[in-house]
N, C-alpha and C. Protein backbone atom coordinates (compact mmCIF):
# COMPACT_ATOMS: atom_id res chain seq x y z
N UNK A 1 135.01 197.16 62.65
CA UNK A 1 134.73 195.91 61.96
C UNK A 1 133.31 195.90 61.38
N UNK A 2 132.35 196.05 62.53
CA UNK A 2 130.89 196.46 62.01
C UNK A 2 131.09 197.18 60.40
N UNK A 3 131.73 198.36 60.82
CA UNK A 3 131.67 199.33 59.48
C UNK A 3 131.82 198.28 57.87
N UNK A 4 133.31 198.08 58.17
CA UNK A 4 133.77 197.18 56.99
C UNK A 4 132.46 196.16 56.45
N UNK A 5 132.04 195.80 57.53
CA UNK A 5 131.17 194.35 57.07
C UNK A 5 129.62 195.43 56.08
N UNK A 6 129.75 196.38 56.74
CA UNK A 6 128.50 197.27 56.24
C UNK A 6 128.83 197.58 55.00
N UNK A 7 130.23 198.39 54.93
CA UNK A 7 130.39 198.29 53.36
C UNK A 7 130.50 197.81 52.21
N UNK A 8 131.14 196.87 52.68
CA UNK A 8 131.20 195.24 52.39
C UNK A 8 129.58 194.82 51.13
N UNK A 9 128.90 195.14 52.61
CA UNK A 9 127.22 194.38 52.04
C UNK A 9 126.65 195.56 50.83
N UNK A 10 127.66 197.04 51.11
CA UNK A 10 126.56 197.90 50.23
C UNK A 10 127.33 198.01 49.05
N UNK A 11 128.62 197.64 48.74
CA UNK A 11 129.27 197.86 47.36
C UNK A 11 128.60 196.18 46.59
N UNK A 12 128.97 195.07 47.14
CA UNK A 12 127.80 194.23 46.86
C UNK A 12 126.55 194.22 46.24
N UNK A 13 125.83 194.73 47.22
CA UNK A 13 124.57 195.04 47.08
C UNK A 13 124.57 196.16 45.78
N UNK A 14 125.05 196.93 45.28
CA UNK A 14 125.06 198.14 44.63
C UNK A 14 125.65 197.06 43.44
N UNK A 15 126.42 196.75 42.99
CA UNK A 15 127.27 195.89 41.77
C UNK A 15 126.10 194.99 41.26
N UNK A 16 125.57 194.13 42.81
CA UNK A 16 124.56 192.74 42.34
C UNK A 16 123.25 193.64 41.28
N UNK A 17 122.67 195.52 42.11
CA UNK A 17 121.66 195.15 41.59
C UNK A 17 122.06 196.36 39.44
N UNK A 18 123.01 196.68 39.68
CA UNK A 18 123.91 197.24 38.56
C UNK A 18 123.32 196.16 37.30
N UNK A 19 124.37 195.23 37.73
CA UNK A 19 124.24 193.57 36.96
C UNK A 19 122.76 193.27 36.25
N UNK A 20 122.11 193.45 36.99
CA UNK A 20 120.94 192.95 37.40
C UNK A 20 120.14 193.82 35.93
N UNK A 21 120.29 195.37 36.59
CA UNK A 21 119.54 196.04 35.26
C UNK A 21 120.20 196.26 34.03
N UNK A 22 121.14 195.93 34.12
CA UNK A 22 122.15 196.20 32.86
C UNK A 22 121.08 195.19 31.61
N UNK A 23 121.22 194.03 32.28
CA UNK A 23 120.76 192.57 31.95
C UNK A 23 119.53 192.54 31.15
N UNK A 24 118.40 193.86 31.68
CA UNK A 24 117.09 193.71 31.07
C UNK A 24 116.94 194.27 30.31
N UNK A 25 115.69 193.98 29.15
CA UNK A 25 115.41 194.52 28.02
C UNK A 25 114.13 196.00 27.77
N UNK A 26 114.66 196.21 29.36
CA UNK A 26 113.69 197.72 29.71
C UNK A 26 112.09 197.01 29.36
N UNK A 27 111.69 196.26 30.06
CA UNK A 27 110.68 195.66 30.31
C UNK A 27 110.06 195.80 29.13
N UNK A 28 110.60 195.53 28.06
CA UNK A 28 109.47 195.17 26.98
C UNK A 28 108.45 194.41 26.40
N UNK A 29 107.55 194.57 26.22
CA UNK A 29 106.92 192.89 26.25
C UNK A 29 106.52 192.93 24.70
N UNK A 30 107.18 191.95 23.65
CA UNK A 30 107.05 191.63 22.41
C UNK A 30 106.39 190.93 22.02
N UNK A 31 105.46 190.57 22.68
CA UNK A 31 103.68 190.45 22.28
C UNK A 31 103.25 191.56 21.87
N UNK A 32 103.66 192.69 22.05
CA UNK A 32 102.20 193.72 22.05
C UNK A 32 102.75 194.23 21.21
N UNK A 33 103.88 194.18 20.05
CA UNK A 33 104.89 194.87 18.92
C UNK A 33 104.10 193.81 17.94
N UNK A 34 103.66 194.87 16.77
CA UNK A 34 103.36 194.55 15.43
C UNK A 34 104.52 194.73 15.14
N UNK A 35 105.11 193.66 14.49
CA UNK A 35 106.63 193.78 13.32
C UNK A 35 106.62 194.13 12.05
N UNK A 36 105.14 193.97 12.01
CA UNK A 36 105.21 193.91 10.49
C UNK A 36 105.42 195.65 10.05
N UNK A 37 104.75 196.33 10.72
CA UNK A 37 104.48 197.92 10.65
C UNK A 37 105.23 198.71 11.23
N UNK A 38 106.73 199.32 11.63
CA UNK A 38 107.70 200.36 12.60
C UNK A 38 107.78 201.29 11.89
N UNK A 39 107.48 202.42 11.62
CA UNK A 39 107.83 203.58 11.01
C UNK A 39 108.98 203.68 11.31
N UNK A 40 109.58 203.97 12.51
CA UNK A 40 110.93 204.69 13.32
C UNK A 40 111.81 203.32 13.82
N UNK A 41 112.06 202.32 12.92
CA UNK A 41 112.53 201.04 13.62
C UNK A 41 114.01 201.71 14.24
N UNK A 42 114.39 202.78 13.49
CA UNK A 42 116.05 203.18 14.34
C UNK A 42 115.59 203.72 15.79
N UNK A 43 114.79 203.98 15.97
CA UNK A 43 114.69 204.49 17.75
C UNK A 43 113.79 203.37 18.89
N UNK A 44 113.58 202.23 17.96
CA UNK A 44 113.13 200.80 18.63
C UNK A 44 114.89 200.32 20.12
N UNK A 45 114.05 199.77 21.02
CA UNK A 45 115.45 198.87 21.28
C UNK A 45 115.58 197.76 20.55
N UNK A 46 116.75 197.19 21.04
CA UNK A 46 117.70 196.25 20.35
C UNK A 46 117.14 195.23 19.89
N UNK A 47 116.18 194.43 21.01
CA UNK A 47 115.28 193.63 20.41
C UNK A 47 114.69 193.29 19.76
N UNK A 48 113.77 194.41 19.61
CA UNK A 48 112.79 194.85 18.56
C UNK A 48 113.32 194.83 17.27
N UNK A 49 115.02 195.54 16.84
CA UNK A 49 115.04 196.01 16.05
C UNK A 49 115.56 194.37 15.49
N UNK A 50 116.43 193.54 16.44
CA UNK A 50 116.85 192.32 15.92
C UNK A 50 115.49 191.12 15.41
N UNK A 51 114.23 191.65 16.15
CA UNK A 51 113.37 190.49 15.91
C UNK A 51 112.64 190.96 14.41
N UNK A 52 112.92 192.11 14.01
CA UNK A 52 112.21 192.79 12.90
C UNK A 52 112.98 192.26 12.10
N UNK A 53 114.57 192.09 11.54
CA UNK A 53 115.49 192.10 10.56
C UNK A 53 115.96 190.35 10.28
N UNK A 54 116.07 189.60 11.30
CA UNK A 54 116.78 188.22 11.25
C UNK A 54 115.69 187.63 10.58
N UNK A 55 115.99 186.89 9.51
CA UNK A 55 115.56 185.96 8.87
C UNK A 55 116.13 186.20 7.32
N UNK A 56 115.61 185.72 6.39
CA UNK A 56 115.86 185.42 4.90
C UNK A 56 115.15 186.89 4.00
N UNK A 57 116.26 187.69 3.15
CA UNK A 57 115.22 188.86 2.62
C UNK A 57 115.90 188.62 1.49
N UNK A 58 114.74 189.39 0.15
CA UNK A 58 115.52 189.68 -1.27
C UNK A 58 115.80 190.99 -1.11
N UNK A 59 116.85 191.12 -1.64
CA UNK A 59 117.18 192.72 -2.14
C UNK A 59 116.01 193.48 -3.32
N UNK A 60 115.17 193.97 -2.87
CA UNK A 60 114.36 194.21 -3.67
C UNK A 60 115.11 195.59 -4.72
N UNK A 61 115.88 196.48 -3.80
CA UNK A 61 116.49 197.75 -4.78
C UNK A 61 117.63 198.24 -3.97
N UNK A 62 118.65 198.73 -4.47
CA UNK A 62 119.45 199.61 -3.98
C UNK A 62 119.53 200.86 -4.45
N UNK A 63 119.98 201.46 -3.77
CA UNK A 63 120.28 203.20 -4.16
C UNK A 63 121.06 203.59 -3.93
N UNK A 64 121.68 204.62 -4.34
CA UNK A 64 122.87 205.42 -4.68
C UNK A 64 124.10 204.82 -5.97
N UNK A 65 124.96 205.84 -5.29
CA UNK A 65 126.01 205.25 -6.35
C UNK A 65 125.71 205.94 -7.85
N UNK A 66 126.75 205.37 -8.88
CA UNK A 66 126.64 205.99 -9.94
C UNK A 66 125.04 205.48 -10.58
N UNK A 67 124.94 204.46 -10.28
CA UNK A 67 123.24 204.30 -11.42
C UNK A 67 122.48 204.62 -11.14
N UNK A 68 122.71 205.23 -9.14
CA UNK A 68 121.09 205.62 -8.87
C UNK A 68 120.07 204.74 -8.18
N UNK A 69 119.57 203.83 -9.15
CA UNK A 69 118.99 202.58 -8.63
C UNK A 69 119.03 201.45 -9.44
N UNK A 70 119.23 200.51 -8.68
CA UNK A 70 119.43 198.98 -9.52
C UNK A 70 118.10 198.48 -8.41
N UNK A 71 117.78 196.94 -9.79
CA UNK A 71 116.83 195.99 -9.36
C UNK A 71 117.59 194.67 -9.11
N UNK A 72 118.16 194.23 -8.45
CA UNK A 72 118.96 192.61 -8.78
C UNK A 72 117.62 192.07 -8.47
N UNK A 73 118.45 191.00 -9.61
CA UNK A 73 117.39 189.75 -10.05
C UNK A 73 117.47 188.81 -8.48
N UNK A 74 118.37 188.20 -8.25
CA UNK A 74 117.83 187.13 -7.78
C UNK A 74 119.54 187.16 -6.79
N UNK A 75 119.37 188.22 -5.59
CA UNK A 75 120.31 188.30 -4.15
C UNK A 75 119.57 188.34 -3.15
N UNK A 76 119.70 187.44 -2.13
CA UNK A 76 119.38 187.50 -0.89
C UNK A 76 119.61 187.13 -0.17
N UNK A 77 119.62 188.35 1.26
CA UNK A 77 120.52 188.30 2.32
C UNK A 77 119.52 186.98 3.41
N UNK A 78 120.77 186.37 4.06
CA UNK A 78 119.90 185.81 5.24
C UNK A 78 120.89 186.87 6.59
N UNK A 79 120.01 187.27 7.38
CA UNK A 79 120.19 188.21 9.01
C UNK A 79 120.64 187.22 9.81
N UNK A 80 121.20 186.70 10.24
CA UNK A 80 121.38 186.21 12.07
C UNK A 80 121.39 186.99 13.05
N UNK A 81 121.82 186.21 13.96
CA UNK A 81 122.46 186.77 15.41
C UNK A 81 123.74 187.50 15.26
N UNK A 82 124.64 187.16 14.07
CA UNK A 82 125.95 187.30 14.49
C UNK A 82 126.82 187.57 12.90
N UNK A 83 125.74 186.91 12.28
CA UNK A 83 126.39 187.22 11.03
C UNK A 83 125.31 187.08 9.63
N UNK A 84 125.76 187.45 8.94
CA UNK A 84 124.77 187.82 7.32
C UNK A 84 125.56 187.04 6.27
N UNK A 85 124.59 186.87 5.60
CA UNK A 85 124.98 186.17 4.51
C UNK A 85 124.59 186.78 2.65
N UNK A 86 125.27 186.88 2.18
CA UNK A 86 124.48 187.46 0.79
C UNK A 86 124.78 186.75 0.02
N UNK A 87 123.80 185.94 -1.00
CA UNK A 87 123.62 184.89 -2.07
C UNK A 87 123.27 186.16 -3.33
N UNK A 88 124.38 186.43 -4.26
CA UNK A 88 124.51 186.97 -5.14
C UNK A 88 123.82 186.41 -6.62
N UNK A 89 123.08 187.15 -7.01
CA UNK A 89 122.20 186.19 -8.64
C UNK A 89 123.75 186.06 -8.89
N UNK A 90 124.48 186.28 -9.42
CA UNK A 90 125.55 185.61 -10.41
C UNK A 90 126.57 184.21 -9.50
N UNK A 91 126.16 183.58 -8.58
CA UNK A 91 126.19 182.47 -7.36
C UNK A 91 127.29 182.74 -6.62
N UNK A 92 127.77 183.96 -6.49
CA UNK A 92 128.60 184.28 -5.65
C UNK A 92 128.26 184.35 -4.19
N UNK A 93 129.37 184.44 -3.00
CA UNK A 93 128.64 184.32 -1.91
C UNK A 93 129.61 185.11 -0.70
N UNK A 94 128.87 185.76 0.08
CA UNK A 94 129.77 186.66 0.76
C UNK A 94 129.16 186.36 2.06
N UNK A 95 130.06 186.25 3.37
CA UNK A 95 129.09 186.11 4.81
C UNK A 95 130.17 187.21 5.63
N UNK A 96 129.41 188.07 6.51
CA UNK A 96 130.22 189.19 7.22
C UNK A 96 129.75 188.49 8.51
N UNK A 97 130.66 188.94 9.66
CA UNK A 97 130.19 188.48 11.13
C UNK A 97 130.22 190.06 11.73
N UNK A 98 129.61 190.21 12.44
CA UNK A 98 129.30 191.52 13.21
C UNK A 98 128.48 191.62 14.70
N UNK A 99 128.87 192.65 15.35
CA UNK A 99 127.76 192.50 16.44
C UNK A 99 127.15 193.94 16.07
N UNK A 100 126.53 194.31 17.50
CA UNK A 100 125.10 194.80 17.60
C UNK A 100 126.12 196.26 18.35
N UNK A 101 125.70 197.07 17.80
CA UNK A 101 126.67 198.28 18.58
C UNK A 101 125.69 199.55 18.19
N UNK A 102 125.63 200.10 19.24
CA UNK A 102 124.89 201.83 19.52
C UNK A 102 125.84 202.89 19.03
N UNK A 103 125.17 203.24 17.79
CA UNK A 103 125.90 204.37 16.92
C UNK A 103 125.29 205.82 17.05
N UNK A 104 126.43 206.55 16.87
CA UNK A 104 125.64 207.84 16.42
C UNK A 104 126.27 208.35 14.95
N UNK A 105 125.50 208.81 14.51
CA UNK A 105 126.16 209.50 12.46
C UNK A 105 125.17 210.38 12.53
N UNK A 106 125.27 211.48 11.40
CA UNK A 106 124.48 212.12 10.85
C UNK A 106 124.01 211.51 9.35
N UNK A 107 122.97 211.43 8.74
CA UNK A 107 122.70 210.39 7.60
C UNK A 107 121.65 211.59 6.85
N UNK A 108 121.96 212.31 5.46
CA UNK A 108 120.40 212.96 4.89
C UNK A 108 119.58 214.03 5.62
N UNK A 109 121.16 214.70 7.09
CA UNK A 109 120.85 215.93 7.89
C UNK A 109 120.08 215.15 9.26
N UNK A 110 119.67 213.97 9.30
CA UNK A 110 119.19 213.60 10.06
C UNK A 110 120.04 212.63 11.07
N UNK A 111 120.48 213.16 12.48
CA UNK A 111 121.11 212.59 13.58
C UNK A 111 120.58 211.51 13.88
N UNK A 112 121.27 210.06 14.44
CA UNK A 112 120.39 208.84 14.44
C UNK A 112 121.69 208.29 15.51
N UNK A 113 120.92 208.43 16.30
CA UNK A 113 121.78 207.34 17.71
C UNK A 113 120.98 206.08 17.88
N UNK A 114 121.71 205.14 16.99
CA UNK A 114 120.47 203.85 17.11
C UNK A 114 121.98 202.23 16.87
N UNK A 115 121.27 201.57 17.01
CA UNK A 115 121.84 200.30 16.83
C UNK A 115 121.63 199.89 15.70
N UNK A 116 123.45 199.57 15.23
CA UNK A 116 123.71 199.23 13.77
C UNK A 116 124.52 197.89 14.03
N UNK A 117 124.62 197.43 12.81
CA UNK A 117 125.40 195.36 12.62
C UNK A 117 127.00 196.41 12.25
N UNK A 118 127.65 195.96 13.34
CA UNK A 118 129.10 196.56 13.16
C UNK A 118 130.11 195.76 12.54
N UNK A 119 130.60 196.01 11.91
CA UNK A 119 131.59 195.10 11.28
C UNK A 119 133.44 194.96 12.39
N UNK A 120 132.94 194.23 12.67
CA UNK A 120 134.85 194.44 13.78
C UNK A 120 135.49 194.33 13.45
N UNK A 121 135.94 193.39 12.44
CA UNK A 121 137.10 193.12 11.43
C UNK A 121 137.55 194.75 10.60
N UNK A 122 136.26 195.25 10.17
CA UNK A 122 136.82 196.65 9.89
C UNK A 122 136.60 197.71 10.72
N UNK A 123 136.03 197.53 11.68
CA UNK A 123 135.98 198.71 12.84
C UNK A 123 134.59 199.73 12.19
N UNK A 124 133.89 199.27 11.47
CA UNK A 124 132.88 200.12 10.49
C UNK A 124 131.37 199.79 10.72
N UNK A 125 130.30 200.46 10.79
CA UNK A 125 129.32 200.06 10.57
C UNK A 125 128.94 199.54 9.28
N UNK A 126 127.61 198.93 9.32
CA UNK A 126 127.36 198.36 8.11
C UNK A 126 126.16 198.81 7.32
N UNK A 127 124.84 198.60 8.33
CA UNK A 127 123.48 198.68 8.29
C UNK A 127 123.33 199.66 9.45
N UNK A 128 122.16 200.35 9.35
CA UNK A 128 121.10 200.39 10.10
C UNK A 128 119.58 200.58 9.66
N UNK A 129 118.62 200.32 10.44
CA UNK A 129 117.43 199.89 10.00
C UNK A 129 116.76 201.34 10.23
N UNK A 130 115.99 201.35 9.18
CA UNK A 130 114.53 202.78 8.75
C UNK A 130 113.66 202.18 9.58
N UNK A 131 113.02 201.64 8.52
CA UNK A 131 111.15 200.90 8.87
C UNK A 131 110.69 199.84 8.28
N UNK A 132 109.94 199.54 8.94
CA UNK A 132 109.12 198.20 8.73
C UNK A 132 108.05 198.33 8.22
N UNK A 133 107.59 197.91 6.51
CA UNK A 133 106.45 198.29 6.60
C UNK A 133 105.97 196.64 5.69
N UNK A 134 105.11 196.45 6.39
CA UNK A 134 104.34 194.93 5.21
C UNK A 134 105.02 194.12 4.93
N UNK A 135 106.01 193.57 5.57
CA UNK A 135 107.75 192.71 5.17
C UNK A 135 108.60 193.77 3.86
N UNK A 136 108.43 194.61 4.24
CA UNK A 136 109.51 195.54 3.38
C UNK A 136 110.21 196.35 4.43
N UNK A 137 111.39 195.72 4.51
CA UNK A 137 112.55 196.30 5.49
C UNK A 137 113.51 197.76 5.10
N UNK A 138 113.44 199.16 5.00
CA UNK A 138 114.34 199.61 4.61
C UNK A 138 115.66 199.82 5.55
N UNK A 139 116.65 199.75 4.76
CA UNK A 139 117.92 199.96 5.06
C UNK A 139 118.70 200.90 4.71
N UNK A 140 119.38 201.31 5.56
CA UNK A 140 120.49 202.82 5.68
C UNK A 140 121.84 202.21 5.54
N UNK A 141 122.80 202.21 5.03
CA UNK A 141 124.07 201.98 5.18
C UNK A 141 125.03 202.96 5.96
N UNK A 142 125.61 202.66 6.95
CA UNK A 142 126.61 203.60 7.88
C UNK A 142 127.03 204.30 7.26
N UNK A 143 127.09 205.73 7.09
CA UNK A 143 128.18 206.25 6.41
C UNK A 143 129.30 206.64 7.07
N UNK A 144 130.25 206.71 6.53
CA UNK A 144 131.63 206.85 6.98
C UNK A 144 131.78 208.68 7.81
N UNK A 145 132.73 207.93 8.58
CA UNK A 145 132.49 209.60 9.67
C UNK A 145 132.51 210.97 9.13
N UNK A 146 133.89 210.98 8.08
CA UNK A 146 133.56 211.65 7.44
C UNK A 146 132.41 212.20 6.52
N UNK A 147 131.42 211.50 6.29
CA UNK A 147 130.30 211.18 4.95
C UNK A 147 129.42 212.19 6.14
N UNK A 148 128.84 213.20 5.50
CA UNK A 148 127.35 213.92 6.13
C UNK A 148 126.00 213.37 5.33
N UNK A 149 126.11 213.15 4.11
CA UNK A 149 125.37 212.47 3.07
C UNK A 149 125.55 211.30 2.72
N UNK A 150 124.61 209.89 3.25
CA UNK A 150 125.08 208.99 2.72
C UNK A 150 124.20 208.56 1.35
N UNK A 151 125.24 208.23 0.54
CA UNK A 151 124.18 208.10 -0.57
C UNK A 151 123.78 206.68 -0.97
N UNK A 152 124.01 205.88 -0.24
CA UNK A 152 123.39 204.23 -0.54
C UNK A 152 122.51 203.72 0.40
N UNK A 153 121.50 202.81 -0.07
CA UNK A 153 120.28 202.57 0.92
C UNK A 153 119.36 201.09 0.10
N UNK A 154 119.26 200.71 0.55
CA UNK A 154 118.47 199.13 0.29
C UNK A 154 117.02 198.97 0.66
N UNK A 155 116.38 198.45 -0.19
CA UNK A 155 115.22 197.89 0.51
C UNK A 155 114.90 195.77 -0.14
N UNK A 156 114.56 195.87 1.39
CA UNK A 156 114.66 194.28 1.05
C UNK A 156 112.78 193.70 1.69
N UNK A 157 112.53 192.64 0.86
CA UNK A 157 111.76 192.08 1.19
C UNK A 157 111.50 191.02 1.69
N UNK A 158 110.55 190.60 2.93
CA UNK A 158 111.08 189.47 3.05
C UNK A 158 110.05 187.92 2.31
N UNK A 159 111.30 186.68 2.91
CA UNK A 159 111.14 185.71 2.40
C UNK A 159 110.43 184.82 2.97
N UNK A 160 109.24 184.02 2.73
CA UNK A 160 108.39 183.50 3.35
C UNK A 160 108.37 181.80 3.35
């Protein structure tokens, strides 16, 4: 009986303190993070990378694709928690919902196991984040599993 009650207390004890670290944000303290400046924001944790991106940005440029690079006039995304929004210059309007999911791809030869805005509805990534530099956010677009080269990429600025 002793025994049982012993094991009892240590599968317990083992689950409670599981829970426990699962829970934390690997003791980071986000006081001492300049946002404005991440070179490597894809190897930031989750936090970091969500407190760098949520808010209101313009699409300052995109890349790839057949033109290469475009300037839109007047699109910009707002970031949440949970979902994005894109206000198109021609007043169109698109909102995706997504969570927060730990990817791995190869992107431009370069391996990147980092946290991207997943799309669930399509089972796809969407984004993942470069760097932070001066409120200029760059952005990577997931490429598809197949894709070794992705050729589209954003940079957005933000809105004050």
């Amino acid at each position: 009986m002793k025994m049982s009650i012993l094991k009892y207390i240590t599968v317990v004890l083992f689950f409670a303190g599981f829970f426990y670290s699962c829970g934390q944000n690997d003791d980071i303290d986000l006081s001492k993070i300049d946002f404005s400046n991440i070179e490597n924001l894809y190897t930031q944790p989750l936090p970091v990378i969500q407190r760098c991106v949520e808010g209101k940005w313009k699409v300052y440029a995109q890349y790839g694709g057949d033109a290469g690079i475009s300037y839109p006039k007047d699109t910009y995304v707002d970031i949440y928690n949970d979902h994005y929004m894109v206000d198109y210059d021609d007043d169109n309007q698109r909102i995706v919902y997504f969570t927060w999911k730990k990817h791995s791809f190869v992107d431009k030869g370069i391996e990147y196991k980092t946290w991207v805005m997943w799309d669930n509805e399509l089972d796809e990534g969407i984004y993942y984040f470069v760097s932070m530099r001066n409120d200029t956010l760059s952005v990577g677009w997931v490429p598809a599993p197949s894709v070794t080269f992705n050729q589209f990429s954003s940079t957005f600025t933000r809105v004050k």
